[in-house]
C-alpha atoms as a PDB file:
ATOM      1  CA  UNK A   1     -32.606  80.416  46.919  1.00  0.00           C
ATOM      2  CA  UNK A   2     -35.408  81.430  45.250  1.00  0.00           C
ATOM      3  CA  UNK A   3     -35.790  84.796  42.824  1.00  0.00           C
ATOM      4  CA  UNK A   4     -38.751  86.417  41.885  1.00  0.00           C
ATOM      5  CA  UNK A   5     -40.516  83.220  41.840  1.00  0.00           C
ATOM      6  CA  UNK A   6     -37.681  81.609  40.130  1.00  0.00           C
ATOM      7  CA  UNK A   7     -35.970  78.466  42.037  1.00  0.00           C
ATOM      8  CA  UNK A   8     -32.222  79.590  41.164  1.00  0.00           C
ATOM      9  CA  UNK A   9     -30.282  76.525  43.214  1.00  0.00           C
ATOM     10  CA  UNK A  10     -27.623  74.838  41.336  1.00  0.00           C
ATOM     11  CA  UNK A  11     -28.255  71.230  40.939  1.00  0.00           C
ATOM     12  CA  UNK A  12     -25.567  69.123  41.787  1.00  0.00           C
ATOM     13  CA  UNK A  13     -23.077  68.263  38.473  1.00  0.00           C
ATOM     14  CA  UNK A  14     -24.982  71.259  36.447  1.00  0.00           C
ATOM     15  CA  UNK A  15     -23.169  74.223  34.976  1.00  0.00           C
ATOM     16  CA  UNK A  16     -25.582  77.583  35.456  1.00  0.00           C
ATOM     17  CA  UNK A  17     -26.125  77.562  31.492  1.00  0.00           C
ATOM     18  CA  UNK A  18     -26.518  74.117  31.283  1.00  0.00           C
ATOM     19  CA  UNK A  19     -30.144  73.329  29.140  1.00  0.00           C
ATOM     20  CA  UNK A  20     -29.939  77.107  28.709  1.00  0.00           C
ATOM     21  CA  UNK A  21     -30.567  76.349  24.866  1.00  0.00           C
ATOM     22  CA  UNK A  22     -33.806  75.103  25.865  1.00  0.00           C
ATOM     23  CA  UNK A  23     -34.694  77.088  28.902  1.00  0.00           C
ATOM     24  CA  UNK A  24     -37.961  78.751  28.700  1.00  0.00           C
ATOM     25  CA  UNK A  25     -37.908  82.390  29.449  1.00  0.00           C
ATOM     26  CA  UNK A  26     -39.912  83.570  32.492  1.00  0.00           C
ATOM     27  CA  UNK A  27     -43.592  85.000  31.536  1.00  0.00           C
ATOM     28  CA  UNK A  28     -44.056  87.943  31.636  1.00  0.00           C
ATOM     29  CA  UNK A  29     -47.029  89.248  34.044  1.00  0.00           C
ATOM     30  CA  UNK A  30     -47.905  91.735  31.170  1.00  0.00           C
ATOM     31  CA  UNK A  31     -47.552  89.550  28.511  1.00  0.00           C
ATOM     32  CA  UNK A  32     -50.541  90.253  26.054  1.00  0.00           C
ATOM     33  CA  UNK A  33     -52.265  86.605  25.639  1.00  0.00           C
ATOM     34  CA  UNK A  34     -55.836  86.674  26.562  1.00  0.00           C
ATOM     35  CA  UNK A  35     -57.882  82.923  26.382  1.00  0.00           C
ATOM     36  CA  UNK A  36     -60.066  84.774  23.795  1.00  0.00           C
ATOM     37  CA  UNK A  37     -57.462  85.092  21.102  1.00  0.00           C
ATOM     38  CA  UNK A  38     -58.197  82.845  17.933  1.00  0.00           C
ATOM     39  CA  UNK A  39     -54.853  80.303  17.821  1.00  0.00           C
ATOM     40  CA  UNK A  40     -53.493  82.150  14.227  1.00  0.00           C
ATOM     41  CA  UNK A  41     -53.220  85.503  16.704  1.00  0.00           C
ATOM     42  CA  UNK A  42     -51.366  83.493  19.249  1.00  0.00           C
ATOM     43  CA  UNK A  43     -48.956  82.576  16.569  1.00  0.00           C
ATOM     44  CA  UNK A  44     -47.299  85.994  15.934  1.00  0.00           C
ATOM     45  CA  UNK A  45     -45.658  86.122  19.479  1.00  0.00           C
ATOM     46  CA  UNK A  46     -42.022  84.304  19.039  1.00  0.00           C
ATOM     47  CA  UNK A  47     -42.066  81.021  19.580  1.00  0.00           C
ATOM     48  CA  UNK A  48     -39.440  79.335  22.074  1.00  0.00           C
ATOM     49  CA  UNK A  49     -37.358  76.657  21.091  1.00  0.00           C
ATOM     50  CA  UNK A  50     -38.126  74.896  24.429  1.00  0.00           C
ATOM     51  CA  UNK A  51     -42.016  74.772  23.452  1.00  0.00           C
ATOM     52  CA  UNK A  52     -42.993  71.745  21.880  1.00  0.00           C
ATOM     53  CA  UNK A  53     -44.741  72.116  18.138  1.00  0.00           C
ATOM     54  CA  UNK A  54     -47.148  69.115  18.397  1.00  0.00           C
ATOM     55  CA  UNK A  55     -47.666  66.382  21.029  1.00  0.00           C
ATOM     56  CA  UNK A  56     -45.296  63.572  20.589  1.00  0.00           C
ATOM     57  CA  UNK A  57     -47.120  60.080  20.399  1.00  0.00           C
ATOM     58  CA  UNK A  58     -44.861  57.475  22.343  1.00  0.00           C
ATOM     59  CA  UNK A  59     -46.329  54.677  20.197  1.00  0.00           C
ATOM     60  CA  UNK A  60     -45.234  55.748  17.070  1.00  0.00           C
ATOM     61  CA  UNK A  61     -41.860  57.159  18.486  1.00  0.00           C
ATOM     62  CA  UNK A  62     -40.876  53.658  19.492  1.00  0.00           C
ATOM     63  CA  UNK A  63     -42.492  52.411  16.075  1.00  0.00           C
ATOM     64  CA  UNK A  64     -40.059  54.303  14.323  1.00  0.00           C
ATOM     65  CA  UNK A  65     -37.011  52.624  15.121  1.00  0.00           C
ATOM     66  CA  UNK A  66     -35.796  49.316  15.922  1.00  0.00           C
ATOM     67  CA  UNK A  67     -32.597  49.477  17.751  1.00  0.00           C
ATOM     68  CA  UNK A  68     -32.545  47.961  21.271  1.00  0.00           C
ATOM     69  CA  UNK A  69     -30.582  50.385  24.467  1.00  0.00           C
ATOM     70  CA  UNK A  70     -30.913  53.423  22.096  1.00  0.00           C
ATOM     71  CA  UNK A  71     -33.027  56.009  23.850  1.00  0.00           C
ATOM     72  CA  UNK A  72     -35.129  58.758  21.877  1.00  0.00           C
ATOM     73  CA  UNK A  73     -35.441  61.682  23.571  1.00  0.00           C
ATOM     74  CA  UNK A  74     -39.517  62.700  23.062  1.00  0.00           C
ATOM     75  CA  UNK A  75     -39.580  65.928  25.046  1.00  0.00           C
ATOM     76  CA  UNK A  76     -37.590  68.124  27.533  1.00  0.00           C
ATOM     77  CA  UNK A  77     -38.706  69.927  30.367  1.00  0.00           C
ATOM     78  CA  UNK A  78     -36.829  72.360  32.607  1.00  0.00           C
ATOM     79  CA  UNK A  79     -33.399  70.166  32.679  1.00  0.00           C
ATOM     80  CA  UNK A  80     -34.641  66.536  32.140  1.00  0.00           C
ATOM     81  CA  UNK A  81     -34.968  64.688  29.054  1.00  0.00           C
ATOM     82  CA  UNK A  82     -38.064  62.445  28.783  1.00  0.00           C
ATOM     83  CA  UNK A  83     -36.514  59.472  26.547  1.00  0.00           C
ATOM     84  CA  UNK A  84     -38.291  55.871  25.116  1.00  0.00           C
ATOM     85  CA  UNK A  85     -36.200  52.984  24.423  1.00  0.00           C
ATOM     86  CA  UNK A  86     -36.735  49.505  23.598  1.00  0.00           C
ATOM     87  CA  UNK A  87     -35.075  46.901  25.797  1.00  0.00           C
ATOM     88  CA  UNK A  88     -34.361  43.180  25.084  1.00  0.00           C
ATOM     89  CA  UNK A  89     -31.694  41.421  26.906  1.00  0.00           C
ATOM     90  CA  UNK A  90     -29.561  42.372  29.868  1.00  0.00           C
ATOM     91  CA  UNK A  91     -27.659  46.159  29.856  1.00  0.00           C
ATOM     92  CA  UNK A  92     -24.568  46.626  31.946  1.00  0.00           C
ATOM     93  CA  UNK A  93     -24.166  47.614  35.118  1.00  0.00           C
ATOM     94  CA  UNK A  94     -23.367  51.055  36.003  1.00  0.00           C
ATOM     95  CA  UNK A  95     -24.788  54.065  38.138  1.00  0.00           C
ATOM     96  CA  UNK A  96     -25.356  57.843  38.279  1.00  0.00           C
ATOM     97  CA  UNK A  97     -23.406  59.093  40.825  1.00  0.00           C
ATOM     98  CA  UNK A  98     -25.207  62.388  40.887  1.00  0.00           C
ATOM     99  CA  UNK A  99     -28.799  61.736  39.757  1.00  0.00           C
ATOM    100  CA  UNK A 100     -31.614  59.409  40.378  1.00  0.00           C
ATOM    101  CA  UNK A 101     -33.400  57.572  37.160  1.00  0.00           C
ATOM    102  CA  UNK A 102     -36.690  57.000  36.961  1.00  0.00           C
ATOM    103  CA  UNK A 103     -38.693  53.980  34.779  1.00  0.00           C
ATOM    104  CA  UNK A 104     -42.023  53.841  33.697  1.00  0.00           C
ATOM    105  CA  UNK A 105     -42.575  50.485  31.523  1.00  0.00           C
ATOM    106  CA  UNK A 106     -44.830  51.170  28.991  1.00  0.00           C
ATOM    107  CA  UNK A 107     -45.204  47.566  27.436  1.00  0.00           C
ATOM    108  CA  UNK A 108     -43.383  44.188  28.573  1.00  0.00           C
ATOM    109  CA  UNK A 109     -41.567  43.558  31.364  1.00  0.00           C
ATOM    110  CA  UNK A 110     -38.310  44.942  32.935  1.00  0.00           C
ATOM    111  CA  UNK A 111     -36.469  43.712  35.969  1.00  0.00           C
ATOM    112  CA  UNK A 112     -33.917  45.937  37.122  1.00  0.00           C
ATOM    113  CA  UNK A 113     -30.667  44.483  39.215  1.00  0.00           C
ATOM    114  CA  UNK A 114     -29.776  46.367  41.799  1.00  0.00           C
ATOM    115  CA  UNK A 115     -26.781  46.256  44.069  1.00  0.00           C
ATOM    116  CA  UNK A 116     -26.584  48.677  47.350  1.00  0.00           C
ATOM    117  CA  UNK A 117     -24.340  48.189  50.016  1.00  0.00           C
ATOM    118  CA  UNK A 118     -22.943  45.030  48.962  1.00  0.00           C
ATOM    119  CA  UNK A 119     -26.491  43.653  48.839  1.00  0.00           C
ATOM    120  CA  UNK A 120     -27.346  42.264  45.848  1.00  0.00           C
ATOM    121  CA  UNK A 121     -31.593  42.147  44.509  1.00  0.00           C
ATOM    122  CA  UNK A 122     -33.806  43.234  42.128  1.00  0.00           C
ATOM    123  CA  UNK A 123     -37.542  44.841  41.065  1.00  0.00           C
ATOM    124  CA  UNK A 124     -39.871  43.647  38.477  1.00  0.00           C
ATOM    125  CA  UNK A 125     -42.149  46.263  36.488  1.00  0.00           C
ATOM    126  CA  UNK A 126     -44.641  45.081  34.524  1.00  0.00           C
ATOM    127  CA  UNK A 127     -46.792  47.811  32.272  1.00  0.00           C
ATOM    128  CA  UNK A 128     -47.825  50.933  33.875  1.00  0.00           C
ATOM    129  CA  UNK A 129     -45.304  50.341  36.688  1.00  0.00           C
ATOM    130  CA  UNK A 130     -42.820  52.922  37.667  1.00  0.00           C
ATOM    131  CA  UNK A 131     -39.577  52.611  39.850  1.00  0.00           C
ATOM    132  CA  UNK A 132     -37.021  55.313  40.618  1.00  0.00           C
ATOM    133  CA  UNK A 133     -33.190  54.194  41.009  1.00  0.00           C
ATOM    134  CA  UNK A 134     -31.630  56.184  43.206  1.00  0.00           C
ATOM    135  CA  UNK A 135     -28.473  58.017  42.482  1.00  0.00           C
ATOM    136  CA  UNK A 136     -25.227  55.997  42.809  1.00  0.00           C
ATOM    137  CA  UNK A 137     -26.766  52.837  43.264  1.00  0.00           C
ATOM    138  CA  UNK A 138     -25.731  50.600  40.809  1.00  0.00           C
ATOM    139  CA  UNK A 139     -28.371  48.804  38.622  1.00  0.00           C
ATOM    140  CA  UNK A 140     -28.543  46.694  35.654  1.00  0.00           C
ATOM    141  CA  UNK A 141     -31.666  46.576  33.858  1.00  0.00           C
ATOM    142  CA  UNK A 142     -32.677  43.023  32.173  1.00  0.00           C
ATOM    143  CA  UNK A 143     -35.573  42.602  29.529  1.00  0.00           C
ATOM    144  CA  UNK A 144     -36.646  38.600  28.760  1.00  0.00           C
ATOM    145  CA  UNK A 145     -39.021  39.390  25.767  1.00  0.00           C
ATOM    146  CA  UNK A 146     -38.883  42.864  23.810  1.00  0.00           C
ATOM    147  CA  UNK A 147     -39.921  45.888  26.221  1.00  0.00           C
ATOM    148  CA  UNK A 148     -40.751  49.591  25.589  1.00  0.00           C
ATOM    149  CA  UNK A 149     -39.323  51.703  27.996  1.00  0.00           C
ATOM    150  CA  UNK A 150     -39.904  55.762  29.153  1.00  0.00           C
ATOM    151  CA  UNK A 151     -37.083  57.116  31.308  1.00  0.00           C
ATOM    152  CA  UNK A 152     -37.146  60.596  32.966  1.00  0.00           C
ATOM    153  CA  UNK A 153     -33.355  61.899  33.564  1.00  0.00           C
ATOM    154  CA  UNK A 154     -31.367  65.219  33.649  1.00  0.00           C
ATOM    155  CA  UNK A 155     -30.703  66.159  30.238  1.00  0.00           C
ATOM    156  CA  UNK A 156     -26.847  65.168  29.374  1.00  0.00           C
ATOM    157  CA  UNK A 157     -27.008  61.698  31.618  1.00  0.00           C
ATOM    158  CA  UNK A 158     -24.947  59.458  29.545  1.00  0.00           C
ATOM    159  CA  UNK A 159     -26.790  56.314  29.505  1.00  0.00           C
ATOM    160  CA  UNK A 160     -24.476  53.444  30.545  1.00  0.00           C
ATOM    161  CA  UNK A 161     -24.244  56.308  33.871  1.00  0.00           C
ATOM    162  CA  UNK A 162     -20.718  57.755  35.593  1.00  0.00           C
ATOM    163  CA  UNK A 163     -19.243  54.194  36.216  1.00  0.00           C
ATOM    164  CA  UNK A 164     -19.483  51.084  34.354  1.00  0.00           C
ATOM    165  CA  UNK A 165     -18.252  47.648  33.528  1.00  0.00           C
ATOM    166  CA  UNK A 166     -17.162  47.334  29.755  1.00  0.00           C
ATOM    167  CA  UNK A 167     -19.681  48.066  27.362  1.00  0.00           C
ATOM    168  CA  UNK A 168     -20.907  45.667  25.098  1.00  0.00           C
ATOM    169  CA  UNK A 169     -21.568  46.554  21.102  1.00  0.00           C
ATOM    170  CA  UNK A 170     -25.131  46.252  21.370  1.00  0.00           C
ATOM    171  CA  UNK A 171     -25.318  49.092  23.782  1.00  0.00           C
ATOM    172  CA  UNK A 172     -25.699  52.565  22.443  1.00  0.00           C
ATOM    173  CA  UNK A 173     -23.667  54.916  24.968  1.00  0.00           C
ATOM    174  CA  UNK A 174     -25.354  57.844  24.403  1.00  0.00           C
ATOM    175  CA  UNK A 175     -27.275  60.963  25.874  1.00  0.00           C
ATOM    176  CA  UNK A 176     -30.387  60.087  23.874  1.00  0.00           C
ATOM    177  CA  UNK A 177     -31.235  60.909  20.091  1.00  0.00           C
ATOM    178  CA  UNK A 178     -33.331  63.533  19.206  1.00  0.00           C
ATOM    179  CA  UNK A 179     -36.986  62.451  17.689  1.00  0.00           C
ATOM    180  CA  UNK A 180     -37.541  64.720  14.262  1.00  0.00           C
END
């Protein structure tokens, strides 16, 4: 259903007010910004907590830590959390059972296990390569050498998913830590 302009399905597993903290208010069609205005004008009107400050630079993000399977979340749009991680060694399998997850490898080289339907195989992404998992398929993702990792997922998706074999101590079970 769709409301002036405004796309007001519920997504599948999501409360109404869930993200509402960072949901960005609908603009206004009389809102007073003209392209003119010097940036220091621009400044008085409130500013939302959903609008990023500053660009976030992915390459020093994942400079600034060093723990492996621990996701930074860089930036948030509408519900989903854009998050890097460094991976380095196999994860655990598990699966969303009400969301797909998508992987962009940004430097090394990831293969994700998949199983579906009994069937047991796997994809390899190498850097600038992207692959979407599909929701409630189980996967395990496996890293030989050190790789950097950017994941796109609803905001609130536990990383080791809805079902999951035991998880090892390495593995941070989170929903992603916020980048100051």
């Amino acid at each position: 259903m769709r409301e002036r302009g405004r796309d007001t399905r519920r997504r599948p597993g999501r409360s109404p007010s869930a993200g509402a903290a960072h949901a960005c208010p609908e603009p206004q069609a009389d809102f007073p910004m003209k392209k003119e205005r010097p940036l220091e004008e621009s400044r008085e009107f409130e500013h939302h907590e959903c609008m990023m400050p500053e660009p976030v630079n992915i390459q020093k993000t994942l400079d600034s830590f060093s723990e492996l399977w621990s996701p930074r979340i860089v930036a948030q749009f509408n519900d989903y959390d854009v998050r890097v991680a460094k991976f380095h060694g196999e994860y655990l399998w598990h699966s969303h059972e009400n969301t797909d997850e998508l992987f962009l490898v940004a430097a090394g080289r990831l293969v994700i296990h998949l199983r579906e339907e009994g069937v047991e195989r796997f994809v390899t992404l190498h850097p600038g390569d992207v692959y979407v998992v599909p929701r409630g398929t189980e996967h395990k993702p496996v890293s030989e050498g050190e790789s950097h990792i950017i994941m796109i997922e609803p905001t609130g998706t536990l990383t080791v998913g809805d079902t999951h074999e035991e998880i090892p101590d390495y593995v941070d079970a989170t929903t992603g830590h916020r980048v100051n």
